[in-house]
Protein backbone atom coordinates (compact mmCIF):
# COMPACT_ATOMS: atom_id res chain seq x y z
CA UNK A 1 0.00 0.00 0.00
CA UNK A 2 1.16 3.50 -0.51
CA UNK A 3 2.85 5.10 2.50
CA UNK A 4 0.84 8.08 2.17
CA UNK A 5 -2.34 6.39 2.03
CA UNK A 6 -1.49 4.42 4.77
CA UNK A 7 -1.09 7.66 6.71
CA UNK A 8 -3.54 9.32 5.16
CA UNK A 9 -5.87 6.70 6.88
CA UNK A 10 -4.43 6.42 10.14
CA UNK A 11 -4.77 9.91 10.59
CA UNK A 12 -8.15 9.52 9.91
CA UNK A 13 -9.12 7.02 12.01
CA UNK A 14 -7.33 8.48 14.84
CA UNK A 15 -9.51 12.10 14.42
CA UNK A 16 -12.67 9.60 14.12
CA UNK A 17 -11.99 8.13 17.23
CA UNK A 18 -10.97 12.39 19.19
CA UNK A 19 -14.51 13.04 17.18
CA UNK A 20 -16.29 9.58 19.04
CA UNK A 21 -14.91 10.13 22.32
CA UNK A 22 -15.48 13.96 22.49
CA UNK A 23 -19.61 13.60 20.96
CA UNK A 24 -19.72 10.56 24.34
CA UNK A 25 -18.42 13.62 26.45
CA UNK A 26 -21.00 16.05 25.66
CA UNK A 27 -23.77 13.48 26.60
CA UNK A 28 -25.67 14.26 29.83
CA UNK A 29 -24.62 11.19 32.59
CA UNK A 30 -26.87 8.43 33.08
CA UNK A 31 -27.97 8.35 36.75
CA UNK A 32 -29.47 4.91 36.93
CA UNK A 33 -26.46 3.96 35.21
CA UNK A 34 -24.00 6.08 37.65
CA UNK A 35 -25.90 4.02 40.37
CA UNK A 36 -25.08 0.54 39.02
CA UNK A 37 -21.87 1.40 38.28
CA UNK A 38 -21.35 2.31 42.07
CA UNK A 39 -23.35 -0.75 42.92
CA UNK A 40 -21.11 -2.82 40.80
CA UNK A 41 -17.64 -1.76 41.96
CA UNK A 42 -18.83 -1.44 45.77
CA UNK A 43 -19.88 -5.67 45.14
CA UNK A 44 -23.91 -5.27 45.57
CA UNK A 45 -25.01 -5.44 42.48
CA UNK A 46 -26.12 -9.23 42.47
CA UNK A 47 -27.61 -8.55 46.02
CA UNK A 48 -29.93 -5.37 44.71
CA UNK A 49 -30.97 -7.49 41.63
CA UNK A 50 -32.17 -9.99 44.07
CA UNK A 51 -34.48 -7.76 46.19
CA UNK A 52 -35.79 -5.65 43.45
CA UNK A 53 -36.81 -9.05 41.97
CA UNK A 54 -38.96 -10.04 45.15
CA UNK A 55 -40.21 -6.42 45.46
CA UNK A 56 -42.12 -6.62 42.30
CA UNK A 57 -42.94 -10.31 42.50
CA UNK A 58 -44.81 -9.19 46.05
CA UNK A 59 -46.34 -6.16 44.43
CA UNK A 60 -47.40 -8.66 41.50
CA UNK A 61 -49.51 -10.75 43.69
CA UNK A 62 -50.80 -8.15 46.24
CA UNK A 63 -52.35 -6.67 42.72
CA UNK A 64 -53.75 -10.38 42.11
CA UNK A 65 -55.29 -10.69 45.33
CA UNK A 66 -56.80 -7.28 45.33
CA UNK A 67 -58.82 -7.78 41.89
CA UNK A 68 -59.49 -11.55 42.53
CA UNK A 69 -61.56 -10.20 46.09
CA UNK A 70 -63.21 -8.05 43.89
CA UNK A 71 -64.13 -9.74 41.40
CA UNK A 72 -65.70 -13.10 43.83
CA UNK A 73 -67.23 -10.35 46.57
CA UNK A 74 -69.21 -9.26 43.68
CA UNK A 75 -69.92 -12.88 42.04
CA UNK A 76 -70.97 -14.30 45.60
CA UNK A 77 -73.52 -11.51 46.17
CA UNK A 78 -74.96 -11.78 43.22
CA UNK A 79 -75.29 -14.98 43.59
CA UNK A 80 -76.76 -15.14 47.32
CA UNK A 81 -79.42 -12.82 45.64
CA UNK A 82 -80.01 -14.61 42.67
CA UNK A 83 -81.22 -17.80 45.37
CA UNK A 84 -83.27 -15.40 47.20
CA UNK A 85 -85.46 -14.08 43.96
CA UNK A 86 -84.98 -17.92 42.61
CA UNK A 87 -87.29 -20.33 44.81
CA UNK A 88 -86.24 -23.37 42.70
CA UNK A 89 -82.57 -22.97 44.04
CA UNK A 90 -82.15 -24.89 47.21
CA UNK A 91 -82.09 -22.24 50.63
CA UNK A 92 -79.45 -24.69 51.86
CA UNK A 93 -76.90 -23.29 49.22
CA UNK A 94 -78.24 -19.44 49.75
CA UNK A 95 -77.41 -19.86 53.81
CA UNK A 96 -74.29 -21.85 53.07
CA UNK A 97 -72.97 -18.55 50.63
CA UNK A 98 -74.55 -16.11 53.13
CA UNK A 99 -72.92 -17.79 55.72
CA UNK A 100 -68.97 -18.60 54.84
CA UNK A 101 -68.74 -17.17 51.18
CA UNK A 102 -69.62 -13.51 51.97
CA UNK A 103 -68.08 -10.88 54.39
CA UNK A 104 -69.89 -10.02 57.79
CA UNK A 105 -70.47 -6.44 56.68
CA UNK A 106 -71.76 -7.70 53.21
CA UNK A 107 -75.12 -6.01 52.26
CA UNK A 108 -78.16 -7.99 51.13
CA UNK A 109 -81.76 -7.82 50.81
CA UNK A 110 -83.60 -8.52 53.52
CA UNK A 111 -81.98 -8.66 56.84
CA UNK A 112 -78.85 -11.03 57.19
CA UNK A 113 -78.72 -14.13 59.61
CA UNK A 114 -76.05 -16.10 60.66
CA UNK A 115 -76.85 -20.11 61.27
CA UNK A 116 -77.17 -20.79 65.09
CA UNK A 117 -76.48 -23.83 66.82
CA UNK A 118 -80.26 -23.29 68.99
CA UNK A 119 -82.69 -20.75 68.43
CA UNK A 120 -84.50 -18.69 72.14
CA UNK A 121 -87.82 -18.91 71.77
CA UNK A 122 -89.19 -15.80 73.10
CA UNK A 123 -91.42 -16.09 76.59
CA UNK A 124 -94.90 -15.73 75.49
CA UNK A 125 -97.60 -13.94 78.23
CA UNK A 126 -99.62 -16.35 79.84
CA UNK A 127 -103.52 -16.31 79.40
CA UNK A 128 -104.82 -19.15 81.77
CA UNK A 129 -105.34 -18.82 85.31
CA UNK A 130 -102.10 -20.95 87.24
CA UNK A 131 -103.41 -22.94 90.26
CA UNK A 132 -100.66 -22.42 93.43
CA UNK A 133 -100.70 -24.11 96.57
CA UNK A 134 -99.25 -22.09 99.26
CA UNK A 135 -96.34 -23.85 100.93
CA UNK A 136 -94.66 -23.55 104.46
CA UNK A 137 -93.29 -19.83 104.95
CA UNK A 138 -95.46 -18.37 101.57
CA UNK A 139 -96.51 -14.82 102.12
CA UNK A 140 -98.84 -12.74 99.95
CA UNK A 141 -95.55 -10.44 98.88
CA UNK A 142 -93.17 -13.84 97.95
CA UNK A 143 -96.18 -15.03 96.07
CA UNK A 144 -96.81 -11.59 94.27
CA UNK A 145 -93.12 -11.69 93.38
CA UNK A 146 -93.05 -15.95 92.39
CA UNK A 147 -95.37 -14.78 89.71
CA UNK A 148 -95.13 -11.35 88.65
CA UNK A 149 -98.16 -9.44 89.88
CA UNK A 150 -98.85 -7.06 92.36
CA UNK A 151 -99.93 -8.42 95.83
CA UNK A 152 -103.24 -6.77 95.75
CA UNK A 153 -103.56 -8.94 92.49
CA UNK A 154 -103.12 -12.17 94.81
CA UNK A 155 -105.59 -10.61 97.30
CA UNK A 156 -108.34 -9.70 94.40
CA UNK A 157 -107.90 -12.90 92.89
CA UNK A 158 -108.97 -15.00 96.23
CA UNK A 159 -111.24 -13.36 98.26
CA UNK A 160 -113.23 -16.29 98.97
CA UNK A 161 -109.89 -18.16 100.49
CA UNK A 162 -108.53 -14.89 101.61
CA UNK A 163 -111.33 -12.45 102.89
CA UNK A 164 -108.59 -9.55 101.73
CA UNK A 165 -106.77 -10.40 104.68
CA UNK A 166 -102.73 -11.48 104.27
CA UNK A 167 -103.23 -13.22 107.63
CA UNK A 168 -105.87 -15.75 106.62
CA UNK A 169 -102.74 -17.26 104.08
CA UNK A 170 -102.15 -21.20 105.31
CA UNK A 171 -100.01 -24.09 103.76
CA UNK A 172 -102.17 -26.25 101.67
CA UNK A 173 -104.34 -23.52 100.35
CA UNK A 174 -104.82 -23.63 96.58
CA UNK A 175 -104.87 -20.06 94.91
CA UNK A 176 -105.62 -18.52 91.78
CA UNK A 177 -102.76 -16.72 90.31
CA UNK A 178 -104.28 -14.55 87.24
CA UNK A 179 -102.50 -13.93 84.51
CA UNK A 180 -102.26 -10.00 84.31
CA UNK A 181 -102.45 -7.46 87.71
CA UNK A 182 -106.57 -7.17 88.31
CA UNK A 183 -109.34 -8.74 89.86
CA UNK A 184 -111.23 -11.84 89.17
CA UNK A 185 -115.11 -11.42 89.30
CA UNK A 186 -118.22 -13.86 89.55
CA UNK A 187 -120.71 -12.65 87.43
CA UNK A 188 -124.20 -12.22 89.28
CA UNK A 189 -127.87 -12.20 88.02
CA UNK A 190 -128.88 -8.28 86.85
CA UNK A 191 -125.40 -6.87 86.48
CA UNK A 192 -124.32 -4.78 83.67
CA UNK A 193 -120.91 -4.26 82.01
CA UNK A 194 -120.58 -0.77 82.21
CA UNK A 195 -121.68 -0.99 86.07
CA UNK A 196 -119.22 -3.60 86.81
CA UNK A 197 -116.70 -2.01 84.47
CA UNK A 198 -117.05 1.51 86.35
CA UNK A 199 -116.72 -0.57 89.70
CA UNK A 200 -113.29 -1.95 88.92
CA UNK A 201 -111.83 1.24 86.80
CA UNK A 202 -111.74 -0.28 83.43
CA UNK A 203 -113.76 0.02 79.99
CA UNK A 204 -115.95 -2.67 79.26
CA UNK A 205 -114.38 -3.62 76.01
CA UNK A 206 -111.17 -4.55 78.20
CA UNK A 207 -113.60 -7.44 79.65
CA UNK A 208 -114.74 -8.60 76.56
CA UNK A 209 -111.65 -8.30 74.72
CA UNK A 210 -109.49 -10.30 77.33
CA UNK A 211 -108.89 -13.88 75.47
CA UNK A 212 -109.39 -15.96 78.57
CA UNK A 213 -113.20 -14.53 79.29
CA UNK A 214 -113.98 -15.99 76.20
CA UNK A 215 -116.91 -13.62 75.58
CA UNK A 216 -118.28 -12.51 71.71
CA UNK A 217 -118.52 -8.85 71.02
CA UNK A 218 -120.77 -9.65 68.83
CA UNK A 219 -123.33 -11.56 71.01
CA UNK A 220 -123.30 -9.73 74.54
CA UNK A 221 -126.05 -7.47 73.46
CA UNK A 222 -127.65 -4.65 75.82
CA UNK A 223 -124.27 -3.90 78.09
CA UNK A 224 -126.81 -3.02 80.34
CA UNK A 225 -128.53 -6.65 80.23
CA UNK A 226 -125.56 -8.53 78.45
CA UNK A 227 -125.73 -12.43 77.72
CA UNK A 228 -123.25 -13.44 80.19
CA UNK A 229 -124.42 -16.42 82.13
CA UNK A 230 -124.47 -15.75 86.52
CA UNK A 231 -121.96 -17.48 88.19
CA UNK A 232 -119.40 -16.65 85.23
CA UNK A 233 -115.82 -16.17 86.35
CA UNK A 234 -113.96 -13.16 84.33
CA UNK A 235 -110.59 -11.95 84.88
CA UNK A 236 -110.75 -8.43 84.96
CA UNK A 237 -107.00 -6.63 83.46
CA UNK A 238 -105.94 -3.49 85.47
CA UNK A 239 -109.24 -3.60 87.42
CA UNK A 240 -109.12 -2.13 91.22
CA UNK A 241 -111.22 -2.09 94.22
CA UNK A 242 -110.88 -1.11 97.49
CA UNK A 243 -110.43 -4.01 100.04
CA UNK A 244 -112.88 -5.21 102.69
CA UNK A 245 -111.90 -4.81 106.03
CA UNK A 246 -112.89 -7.04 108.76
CA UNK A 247 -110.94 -5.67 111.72
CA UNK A 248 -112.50 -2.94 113.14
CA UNK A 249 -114.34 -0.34 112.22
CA UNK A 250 -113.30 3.52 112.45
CA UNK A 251 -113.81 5.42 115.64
CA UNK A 252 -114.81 2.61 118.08
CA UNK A 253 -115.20 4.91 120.94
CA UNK A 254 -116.33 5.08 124.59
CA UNK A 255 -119.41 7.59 123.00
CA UNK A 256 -120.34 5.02 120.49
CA UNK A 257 -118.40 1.76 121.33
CA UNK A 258 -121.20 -0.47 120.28
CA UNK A 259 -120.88 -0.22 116.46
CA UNK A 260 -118.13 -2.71 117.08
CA UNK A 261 -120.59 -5.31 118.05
CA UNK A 262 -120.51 -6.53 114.19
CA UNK A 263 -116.58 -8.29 115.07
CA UNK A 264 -118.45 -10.43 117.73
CA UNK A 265 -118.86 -10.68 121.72
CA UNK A 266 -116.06 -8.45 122.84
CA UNK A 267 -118.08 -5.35 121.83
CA UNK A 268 -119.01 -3.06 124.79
CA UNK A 269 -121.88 -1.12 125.87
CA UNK A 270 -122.01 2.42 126.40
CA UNK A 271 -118.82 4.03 128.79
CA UNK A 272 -118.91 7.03 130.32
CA UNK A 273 -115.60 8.77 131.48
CA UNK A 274 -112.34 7.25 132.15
CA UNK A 275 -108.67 7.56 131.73
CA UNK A 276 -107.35 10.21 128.83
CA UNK A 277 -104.54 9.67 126.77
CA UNK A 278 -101.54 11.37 126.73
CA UNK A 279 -101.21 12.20 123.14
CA UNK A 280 -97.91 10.44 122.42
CA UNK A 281 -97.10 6.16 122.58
CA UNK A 282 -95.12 3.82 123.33
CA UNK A 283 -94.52 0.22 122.38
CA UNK A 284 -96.89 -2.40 123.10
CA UNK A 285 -94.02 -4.98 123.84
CA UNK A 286 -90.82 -5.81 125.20
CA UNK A 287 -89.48 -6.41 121.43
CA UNK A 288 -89.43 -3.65 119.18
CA UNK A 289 -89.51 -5.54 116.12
CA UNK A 290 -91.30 -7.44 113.60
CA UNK A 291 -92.37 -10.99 112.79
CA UNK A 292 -94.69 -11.23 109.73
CA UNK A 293 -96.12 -8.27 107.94
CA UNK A 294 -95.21 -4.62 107.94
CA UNK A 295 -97.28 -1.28 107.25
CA UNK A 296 -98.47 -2.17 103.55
CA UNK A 297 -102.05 -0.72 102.60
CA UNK A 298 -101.40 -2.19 99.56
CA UNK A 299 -101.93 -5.67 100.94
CA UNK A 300 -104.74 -4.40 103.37
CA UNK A 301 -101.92 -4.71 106.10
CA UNK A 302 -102.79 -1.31 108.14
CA UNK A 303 -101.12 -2.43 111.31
CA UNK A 304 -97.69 -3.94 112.32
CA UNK A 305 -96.49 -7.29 113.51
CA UNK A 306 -94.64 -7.06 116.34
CA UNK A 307 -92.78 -10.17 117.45
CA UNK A 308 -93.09 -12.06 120.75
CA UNK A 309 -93.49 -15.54 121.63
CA UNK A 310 -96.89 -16.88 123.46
CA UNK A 311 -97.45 -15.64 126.86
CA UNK A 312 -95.05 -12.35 126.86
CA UNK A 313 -96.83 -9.73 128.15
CA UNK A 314 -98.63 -6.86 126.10
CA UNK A 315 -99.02 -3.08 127.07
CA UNK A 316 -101.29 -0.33 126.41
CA UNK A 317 -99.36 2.18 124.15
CA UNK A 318 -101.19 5.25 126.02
CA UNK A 319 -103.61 5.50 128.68
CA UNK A 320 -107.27 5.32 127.89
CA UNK A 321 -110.43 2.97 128.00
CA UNK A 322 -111.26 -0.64 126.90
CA UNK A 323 -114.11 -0.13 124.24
CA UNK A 324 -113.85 -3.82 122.99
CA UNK A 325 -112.40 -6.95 124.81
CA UNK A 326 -112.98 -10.40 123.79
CA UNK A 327 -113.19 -12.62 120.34
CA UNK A 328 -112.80 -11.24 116.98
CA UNK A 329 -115.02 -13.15 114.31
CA UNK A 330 -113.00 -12.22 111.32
CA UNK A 331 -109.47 -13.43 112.16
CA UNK A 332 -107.79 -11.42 114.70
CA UNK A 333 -108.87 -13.94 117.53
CA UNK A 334 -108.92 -12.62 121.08
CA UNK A 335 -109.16 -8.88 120.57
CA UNK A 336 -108.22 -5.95 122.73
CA UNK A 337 -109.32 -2.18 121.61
CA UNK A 338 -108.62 1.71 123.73
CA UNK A 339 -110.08 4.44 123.19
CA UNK A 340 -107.61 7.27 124.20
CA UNK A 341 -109.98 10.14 124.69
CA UNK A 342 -107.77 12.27 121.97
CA UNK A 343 -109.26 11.17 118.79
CA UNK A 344 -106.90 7.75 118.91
CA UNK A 345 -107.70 4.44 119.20
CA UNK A 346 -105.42 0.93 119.39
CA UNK A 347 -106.25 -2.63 118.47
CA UNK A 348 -104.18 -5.50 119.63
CA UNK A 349 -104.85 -8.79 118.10
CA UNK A 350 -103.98 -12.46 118.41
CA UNK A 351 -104.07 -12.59 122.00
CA UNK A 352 -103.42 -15.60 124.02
CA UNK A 353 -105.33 -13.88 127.17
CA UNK A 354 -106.88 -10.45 128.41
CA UNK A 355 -106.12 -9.14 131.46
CA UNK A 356 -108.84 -6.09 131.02
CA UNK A 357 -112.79 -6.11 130.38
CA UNK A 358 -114.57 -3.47 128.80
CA UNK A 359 -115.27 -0.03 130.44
CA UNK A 360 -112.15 -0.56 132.49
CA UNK A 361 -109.32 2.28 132.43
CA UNK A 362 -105.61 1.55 131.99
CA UNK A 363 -102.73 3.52 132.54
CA UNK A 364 -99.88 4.06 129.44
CA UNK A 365 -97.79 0.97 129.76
CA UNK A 366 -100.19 -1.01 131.97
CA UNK A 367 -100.48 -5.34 131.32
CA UNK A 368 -103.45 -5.83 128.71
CA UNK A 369 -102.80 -9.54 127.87
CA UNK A 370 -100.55 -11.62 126.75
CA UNK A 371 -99.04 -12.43 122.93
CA UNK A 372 -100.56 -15.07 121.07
CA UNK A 373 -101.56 -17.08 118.08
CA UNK A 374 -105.54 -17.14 117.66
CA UNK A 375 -107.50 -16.57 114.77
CA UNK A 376 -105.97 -16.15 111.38
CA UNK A 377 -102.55 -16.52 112.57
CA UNK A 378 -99.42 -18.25 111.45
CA UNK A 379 -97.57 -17.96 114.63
CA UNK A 380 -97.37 -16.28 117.83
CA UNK A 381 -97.10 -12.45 117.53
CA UNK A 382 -98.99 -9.05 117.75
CA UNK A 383 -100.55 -7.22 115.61
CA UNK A 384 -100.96 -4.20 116.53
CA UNK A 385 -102.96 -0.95 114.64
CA UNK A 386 -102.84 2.80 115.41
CA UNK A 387 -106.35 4.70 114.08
CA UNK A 388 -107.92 7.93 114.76
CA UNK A 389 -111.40 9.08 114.32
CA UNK A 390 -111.07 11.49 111.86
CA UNK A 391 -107.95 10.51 109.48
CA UNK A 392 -108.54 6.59 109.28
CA UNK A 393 -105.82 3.75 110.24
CA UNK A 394 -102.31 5.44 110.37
CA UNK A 395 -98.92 3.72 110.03
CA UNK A 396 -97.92 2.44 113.47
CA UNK A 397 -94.04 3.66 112.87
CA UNK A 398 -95.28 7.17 112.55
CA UNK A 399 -96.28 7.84 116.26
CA UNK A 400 -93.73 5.16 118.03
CA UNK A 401 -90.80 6.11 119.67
CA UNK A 402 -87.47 4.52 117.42
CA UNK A 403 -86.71 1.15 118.25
């Protein structure tokens, strides 16, 4: 080859290559590049290529998860509906998708149920009369609370047995426990509903209405003359009476001490003078406690039971005159009453003796008898009442002095 060509090219090729390198100069550096090449001569390049890898492969499947919830949330609902609009698809496989295919929160027509391993049954009222036979220890209040009612209810509901009188309650009895808080009435020959409907506080359609009574509307007829057999028993919801009252009557005094004569042969006959009360009491007995009922009008309790045994000795609780002394016809057995001269009078029942006789004065805190256990008793005790002439039996814890 000629010498000068052959320079001539070399010379060329060596101002190609000046031109090469100097146009790769002028290029702006490559920063993911710079960063390799770092990565590379500080030895972690095979260790970043290894985590970048599992970075995306975990960002690959989070993505697959994500749209694959999606995607059966929305196939499962529609298919849980689909069963309910479809009856020819089995409800077995709508609960079993309800149940373990779908979400808790999921939304669906209707209102969602989960599958239970028992199902409550919901305590339904009772309609029919219960028959309860009073055990050793019952009172009216336990029984009231056995069953739900008021005791007035237990009261209204047995006067035959009962006489409205919490005392007369004995083991072996058999009462009727009614079904809602009332009465329970006999029907008798030439009542009307809107009399005995007025009598108990109610409307007469809530004695027809009541499922037990088992009376039409649409045959009672004249409410004043309404086809309801005498002798009928009807329950009587929310009806109220006042109670009967056997014990004594109000204002039993030496003027007039004779309209106690209706209680039995301890009534006295007419008095004139005599001791005066004081004004102010004290207790009847040694113990200044109870045994058996307390103040409760709303069991026709108006007194206290004050607890002794048989034979302890009773007091008068003020000075004053015996205006009845004997037996009691209506459950209080032997029977003591004072008339304080102040507008007061005291009854002490249950007695096992009497140590006074009518017309006789005693001193405040004088011996009147003895505690006992006759007439509608359960055990030995006194009970003891506080009235007064013009404002009607008062509670006993009122006028005593603290125990």
């Amino acid at each position: 080859m000629d010498k000068n060509l052959k320079n001539t090219l070399e010379k060329t090729s060596d101002q190609d290559i000046k031109k090469e390198n100097s146009h790769h100069s002028e290029r702006p550096p490559n920063l993911f590049n710079r960063w390799m090449e770092l990565l590379l001569q500080l030895g972690l390049g095979e260790s970043t290529l290894r985590v970048a890898t599992n970075a995306l492969l975990l960002i690959i499947i989070f993505l697959i998860i994500f749209f694959m919830q999606g995607f059966y949330k929305d196939g499962a609902q529609k298919s849980v509906e689909e069963n309910i609009e479809n009856p020819e698809i089995s409800p077995a496989l709508a609960i079993e998708l309800e149940n373990e295919a779908l979400p808790l929160n999921i939304n669906t027509r209707g209102i969602p149920r989960r599958a239970e391993l028992h199902t409550t049954i919901p305590s339904r009222p009772r309609l029919e009369i219960t028959i309860y036979t009073v055990q050793e220890g019952d009172t009216v209040f336990g029984i009231s609370e056995q069953f739900g009612l008021s005791p007035q209810t237990i009261l209204w509901g047995n006067y035959n047995v009962l006489l409205d009188d919490p005392h007369r309650l004995k083991a072996g009895q058999d009462l009727n426990i009614l079904p809602v808080n009332g009465t329970y009435y006999e029907w008798q020959d030439g009542d009307g509903l809107n009399g005995v409907s007025d009598f108990f506080g109610v409307e007469p359609n809530d004695i027809i209405d009541y499922p037990t009574n088992n009376l039409d509307a649409n045959i009672i007829g004249d409410y004043a003359q309404p086809n309801i057999a005498p002798g009928t028993k009807l329950i009587v919801p929310g009806g109220e009476r006042a109670f009967i009252s056997w014990s004594a009557p109000i204002g039993v005094t030496r003027e007039n001490p004779a309209i106690a004569s209706v209680l039995g042969d301890g009534a006295c006959g007419a008095i004139e003078g005599g001791a005066v009360g004081y004004g102010s009491f004290v207790w009847p007995a040694a113990n200044h406690y109870l045994s058996g009922y307390d103040w409760s009008p709303e069991t026709n309790h108006r007194g206290i039971d004050i607890a002794g045994q048989t034979g302890m000795a009773l007091f008068a609780a003020d000075a004053g005159v015996i205006v009845y002394a004997g037996w009691n016809d209506y459950g209080y057995g032997n029977m003591v009453m004072i008339d304080h001269g102040t507008g007061f009078q005291t009854l002490y029942a249950h007695m096992s003796t009497l140590n006074v006789v009518c017309g006789q004065s005693v001193g405040q805190g004088e011996v009147i008898g003895a505690f006992g256990n006759t007439g509608a008793s359960s055990g030995a005790h006194l009970h003891f009442e506080l009235m007064h002439s013009q404002y009607s039996k008062l509670n006993p814890w009122d006028y005593l002095p603290p125990p």
